[in-house]
N, C-alpha and C. Protein backbone atom coordinates (compact mmCIF):
# COMPACT_ATOMS: atom_id res chain seq x y z
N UNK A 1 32.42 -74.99 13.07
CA UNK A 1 33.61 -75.27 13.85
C UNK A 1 34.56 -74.08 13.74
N UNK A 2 35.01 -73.77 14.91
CA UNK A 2 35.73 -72.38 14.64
C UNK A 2 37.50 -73.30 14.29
N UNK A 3 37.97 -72.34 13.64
CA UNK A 3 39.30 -72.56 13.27
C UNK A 3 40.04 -71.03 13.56
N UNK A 4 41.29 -71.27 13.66
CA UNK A 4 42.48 -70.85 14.34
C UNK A 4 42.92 -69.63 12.71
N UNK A 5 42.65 -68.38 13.52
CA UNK A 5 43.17 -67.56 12.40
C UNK A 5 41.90 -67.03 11.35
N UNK A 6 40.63 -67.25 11.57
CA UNK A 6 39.72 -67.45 11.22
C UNK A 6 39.03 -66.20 11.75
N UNK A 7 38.42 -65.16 10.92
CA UNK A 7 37.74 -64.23 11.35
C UNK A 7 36.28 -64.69 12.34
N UNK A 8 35.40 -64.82 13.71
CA UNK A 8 34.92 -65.49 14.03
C UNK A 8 33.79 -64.53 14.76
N UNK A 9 34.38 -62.87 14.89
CA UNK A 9 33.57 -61.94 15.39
C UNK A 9 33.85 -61.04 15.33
N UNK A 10 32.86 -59.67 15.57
CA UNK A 10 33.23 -58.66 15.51
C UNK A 10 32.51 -58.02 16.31
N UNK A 11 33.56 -56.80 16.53
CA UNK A 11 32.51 -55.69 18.24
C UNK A 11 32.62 -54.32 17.10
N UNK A 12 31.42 -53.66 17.64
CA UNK A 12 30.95 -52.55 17.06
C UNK A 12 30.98 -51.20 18.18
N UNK A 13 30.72 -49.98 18.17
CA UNK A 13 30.80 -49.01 19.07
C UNK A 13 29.59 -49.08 18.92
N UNK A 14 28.38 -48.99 20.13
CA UNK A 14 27.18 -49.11 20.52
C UNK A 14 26.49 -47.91 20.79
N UNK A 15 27.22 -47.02 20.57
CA UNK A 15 26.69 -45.38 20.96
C UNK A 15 25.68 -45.65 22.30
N UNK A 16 24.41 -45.02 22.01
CA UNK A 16 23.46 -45.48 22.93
C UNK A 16 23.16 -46.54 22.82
N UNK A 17 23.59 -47.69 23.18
CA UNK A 17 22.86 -49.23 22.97
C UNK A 17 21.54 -49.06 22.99
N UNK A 18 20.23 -48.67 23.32
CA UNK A 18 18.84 -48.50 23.31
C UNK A 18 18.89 -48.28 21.82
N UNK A 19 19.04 -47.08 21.49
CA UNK A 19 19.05 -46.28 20.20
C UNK A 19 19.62 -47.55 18.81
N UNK A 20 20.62 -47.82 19.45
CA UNK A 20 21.16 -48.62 18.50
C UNK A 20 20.63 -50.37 18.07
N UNK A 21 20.56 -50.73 19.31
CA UNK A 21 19.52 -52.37 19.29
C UNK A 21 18.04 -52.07 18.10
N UNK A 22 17.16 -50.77 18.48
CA UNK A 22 16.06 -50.06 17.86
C UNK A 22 16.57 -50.14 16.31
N UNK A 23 17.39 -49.72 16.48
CA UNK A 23 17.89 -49.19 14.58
C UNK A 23 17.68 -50.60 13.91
N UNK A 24 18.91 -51.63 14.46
CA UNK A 24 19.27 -52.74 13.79
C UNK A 24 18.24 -53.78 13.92
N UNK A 25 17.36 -53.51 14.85
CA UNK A 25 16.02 -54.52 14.87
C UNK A 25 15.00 -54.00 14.04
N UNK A 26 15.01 -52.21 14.14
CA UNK A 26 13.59 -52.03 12.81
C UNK A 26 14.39 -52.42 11.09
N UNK A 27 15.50 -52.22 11.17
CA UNK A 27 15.72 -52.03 9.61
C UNK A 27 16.40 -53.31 9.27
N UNK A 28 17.17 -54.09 10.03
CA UNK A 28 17.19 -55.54 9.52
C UNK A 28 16.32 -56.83 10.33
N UNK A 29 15.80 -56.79 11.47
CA UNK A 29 15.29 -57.92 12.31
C UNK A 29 16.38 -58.25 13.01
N UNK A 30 17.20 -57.83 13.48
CA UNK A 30 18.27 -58.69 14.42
C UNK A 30 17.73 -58.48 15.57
N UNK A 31 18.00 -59.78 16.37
CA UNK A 31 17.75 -60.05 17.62
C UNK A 31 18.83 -59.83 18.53
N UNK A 32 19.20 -59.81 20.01
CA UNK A 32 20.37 -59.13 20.27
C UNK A 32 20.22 -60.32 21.74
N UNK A 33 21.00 -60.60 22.66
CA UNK A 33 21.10 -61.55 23.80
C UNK A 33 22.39 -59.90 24.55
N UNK A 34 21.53 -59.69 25.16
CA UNK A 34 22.43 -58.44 26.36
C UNK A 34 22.90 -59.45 27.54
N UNK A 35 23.98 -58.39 27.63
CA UNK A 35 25.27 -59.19 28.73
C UNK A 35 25.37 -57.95 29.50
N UNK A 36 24.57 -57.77 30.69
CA UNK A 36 24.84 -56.47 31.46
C UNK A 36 24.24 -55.17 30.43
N UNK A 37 23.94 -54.26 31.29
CA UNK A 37 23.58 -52.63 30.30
C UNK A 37 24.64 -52.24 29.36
N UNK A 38 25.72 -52.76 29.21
CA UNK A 38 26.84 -52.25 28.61
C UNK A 38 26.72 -52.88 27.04
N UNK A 39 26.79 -54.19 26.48
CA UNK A 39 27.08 -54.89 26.07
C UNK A 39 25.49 -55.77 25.07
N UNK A 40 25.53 -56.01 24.09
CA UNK A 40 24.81 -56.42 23.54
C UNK A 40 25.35 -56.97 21.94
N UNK A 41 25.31 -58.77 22.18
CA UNK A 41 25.26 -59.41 21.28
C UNK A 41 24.32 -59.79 20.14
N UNK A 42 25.20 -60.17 18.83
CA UNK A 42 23.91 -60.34 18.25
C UNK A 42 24.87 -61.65 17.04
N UNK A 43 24.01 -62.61 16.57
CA UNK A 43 24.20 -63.81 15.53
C UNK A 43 23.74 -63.37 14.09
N UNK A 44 23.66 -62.51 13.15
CA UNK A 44 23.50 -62.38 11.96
C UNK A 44 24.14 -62.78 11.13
N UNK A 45 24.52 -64.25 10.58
CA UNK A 45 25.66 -64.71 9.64
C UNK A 45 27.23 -64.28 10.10
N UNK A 46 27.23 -63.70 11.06
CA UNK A 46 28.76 -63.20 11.55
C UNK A 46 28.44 -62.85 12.94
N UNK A 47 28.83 -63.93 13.80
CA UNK A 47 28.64 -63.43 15.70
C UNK A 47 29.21 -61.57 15.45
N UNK A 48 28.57 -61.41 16.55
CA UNK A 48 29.39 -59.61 17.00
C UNK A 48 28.81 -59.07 18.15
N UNK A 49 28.89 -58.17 18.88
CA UNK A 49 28.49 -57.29 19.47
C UNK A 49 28.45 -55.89 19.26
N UNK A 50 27.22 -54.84 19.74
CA UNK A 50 27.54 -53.87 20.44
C UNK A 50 27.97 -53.40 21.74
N UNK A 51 29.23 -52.62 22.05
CA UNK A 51 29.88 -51.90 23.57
C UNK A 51 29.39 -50.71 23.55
N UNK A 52 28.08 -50.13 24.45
CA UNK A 52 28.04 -48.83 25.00
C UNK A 52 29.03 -48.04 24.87
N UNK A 53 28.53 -46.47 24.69
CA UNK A 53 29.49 -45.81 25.04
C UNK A 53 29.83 -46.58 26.71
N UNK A 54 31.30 -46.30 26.58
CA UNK A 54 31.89 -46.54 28.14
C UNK A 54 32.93 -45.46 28.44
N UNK A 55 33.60 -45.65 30.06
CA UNK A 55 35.02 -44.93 29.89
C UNK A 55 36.04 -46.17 30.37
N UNK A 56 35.19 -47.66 30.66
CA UNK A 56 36.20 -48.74 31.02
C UNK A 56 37.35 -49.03 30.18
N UNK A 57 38.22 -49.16 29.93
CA UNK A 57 39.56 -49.45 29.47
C UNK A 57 38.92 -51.17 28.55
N UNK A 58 39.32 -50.75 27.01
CA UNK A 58 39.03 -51.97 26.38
C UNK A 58 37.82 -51.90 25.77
N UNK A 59 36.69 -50.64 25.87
CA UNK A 59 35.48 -49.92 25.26
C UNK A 59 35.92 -49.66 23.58
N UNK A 60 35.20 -50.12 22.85
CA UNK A 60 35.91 -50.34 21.25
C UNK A 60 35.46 -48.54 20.52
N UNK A 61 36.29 -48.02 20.43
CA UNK A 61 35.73 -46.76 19.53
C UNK A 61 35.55 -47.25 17.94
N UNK A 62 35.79 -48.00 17.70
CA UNK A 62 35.98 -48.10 16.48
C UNK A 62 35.36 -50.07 15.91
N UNK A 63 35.36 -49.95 15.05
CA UNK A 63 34.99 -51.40 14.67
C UNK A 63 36.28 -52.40 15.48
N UNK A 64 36.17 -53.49 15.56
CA UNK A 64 37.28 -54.66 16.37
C UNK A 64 36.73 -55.87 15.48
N UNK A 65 37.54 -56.12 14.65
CA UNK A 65 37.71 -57.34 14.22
C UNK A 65 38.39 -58.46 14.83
N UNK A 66 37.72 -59.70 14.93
CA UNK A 66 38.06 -60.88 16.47
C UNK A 66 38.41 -61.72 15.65
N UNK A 67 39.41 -62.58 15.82
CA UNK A 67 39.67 -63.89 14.78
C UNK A 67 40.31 -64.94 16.44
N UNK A 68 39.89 -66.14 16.05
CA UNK A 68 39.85 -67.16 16.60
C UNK A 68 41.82 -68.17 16.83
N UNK A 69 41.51 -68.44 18.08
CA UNK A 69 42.65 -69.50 18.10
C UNK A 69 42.45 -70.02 19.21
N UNK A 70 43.09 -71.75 18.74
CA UNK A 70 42.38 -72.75 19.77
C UNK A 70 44.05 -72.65 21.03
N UNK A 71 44.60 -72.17 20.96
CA UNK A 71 46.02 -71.84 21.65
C UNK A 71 46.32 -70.31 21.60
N UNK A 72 45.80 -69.52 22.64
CA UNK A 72 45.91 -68.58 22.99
C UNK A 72 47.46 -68.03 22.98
N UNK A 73 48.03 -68.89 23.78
CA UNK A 73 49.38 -68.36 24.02
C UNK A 73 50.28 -68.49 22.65
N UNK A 74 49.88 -69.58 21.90
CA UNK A 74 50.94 -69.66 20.87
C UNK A 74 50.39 -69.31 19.78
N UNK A 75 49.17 -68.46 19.18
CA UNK A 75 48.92 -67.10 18.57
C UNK A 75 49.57 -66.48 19.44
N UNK A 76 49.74 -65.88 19.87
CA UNK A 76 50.07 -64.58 20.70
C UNK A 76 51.59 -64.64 20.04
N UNK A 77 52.20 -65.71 20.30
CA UNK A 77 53.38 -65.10 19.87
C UNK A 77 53.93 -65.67 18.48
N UNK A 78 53.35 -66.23 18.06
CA UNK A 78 53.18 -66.49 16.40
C UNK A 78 52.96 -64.71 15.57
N UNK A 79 52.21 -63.95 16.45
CA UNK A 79 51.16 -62.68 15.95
C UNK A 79 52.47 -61.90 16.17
N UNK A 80 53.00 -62.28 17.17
CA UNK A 80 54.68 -60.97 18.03
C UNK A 80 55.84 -61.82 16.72
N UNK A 81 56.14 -63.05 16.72
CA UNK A 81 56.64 -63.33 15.70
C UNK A 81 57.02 -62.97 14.51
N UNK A 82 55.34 -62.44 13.95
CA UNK A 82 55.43 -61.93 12.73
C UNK A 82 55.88 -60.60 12.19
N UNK A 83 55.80 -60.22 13.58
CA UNK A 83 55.69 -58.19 13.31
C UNK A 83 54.43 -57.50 13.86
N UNK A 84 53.72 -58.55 14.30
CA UNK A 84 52.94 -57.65 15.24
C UNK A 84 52.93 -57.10 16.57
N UNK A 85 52.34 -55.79 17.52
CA UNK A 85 52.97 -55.09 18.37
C UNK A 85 51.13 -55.65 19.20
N UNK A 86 51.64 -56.30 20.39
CA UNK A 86 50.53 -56.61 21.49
C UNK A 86 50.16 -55.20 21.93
N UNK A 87 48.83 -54.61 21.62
CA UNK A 87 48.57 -53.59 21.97
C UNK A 87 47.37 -53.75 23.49
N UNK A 88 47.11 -55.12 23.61
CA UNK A 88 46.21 -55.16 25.50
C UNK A 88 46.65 -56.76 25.09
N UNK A 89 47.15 -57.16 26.37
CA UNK A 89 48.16 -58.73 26.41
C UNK A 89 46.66 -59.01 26.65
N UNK A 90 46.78 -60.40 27.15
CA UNK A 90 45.85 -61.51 27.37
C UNK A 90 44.86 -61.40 28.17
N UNK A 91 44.01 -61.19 28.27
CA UNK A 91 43.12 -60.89 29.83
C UNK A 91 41.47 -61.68 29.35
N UNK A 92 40.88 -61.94 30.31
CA UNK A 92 39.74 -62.74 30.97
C UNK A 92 38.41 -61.80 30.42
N UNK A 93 37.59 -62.37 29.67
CA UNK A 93 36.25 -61.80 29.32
C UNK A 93 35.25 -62.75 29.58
N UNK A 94 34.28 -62.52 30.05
CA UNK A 94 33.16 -63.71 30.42
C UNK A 94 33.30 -64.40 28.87
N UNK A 95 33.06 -65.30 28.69
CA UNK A 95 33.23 -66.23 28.12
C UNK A 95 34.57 -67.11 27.76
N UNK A 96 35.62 -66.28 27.97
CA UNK A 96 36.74 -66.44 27.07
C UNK A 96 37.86 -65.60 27.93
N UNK A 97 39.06 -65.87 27.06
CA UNK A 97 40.15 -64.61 27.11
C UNK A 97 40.77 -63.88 25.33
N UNK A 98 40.96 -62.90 25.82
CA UNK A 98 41.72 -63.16 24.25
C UNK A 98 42.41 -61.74 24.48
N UNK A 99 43.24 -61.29 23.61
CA UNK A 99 44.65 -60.21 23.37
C UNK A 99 44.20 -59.15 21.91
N UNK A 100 44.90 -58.59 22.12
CA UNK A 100 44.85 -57.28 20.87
C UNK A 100 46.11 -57.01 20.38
N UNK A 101 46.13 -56.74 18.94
CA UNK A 101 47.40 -56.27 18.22
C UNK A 101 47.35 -55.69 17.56
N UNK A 102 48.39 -54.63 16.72
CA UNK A 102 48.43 -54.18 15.73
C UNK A 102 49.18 -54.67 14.92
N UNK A 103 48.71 -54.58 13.59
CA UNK A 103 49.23 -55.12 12.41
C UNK A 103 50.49 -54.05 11.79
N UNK A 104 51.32 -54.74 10.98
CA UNK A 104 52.05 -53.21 10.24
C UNK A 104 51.31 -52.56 10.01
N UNK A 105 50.14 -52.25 9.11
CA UNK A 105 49.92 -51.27 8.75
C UNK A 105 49.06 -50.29 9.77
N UNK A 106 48.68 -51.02 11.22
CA UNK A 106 48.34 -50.16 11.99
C UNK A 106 46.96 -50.22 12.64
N UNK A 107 46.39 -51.45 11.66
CA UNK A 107 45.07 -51.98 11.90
C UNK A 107 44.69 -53.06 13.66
N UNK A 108 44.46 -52.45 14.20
CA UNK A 108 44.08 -53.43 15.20
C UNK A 108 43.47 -54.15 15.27
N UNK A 109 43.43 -55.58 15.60
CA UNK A 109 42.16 -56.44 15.53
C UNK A 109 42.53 -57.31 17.31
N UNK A 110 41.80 -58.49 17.39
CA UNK A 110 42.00 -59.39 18.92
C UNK A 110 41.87 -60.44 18.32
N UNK A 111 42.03 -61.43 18.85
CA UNK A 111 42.09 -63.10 19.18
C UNK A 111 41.66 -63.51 20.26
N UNK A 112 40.97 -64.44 20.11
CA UNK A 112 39.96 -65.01 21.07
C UNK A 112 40.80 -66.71 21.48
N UNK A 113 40.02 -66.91 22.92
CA UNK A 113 39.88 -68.35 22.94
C UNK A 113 39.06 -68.97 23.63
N UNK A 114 38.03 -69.86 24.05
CA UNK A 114 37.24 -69.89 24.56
C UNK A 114 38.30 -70.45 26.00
N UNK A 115 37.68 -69.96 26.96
CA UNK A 115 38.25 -70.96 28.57
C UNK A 115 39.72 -70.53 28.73
């Protein structure tokens, strides 16, 4: 059951997704469910994805830590509340929507919600 505030996923930089699916399937067995050439999920004790290199706006260079809330809007400003700075507001991802922030110390992570 996902809970609110709850680390629930994570996106990875995918370099060459080919290259990279290869790596993580010879040296651990992960299986991967692709969403378009771009994009490739995977379930190993912690949901996540790999994002292709891209140049689309919202392409993760870096690790993205995803934490969960069943009220989108009121994380969002619970997160602005606290001291955090909305770094991409709310927007629509196949499955879901969810937002990005930075923390004080500078760390970005997102929030999810399903629908």
């Amino acid at each position: 059951m996902r809970e609110d505030g709850k680390v629930d996923y994570v996106e990875l930089p995918g370099g060459q997704l080919p290259d990279t699916k290869r790596f993580y399937a010879a040296a651990f067995g992960w299986t991967f469910i692709d969403y378009g050439p771009d994009y490739a999920a995977f379930d190993e004790g912690l949901d996540g994805g790999f994002q292709a290199i891209s140049r689309d706006e919202g392409a993760v260079d870096k690790p993205l830590v995803i934490l969960y809330a069943h009220d989108l809007e009121a994380m969002e400003a619970k997160v602005t509340a606290a001291g955090g700075a909305i770094t991409r507001p709310i927007f629509a991802f196949p499955g879901g929507r969810r937002f990005h922030f930075a923390d004080p110390a500078g760390n970005e992570l997102a929030v999810w919600s399903e629908g």
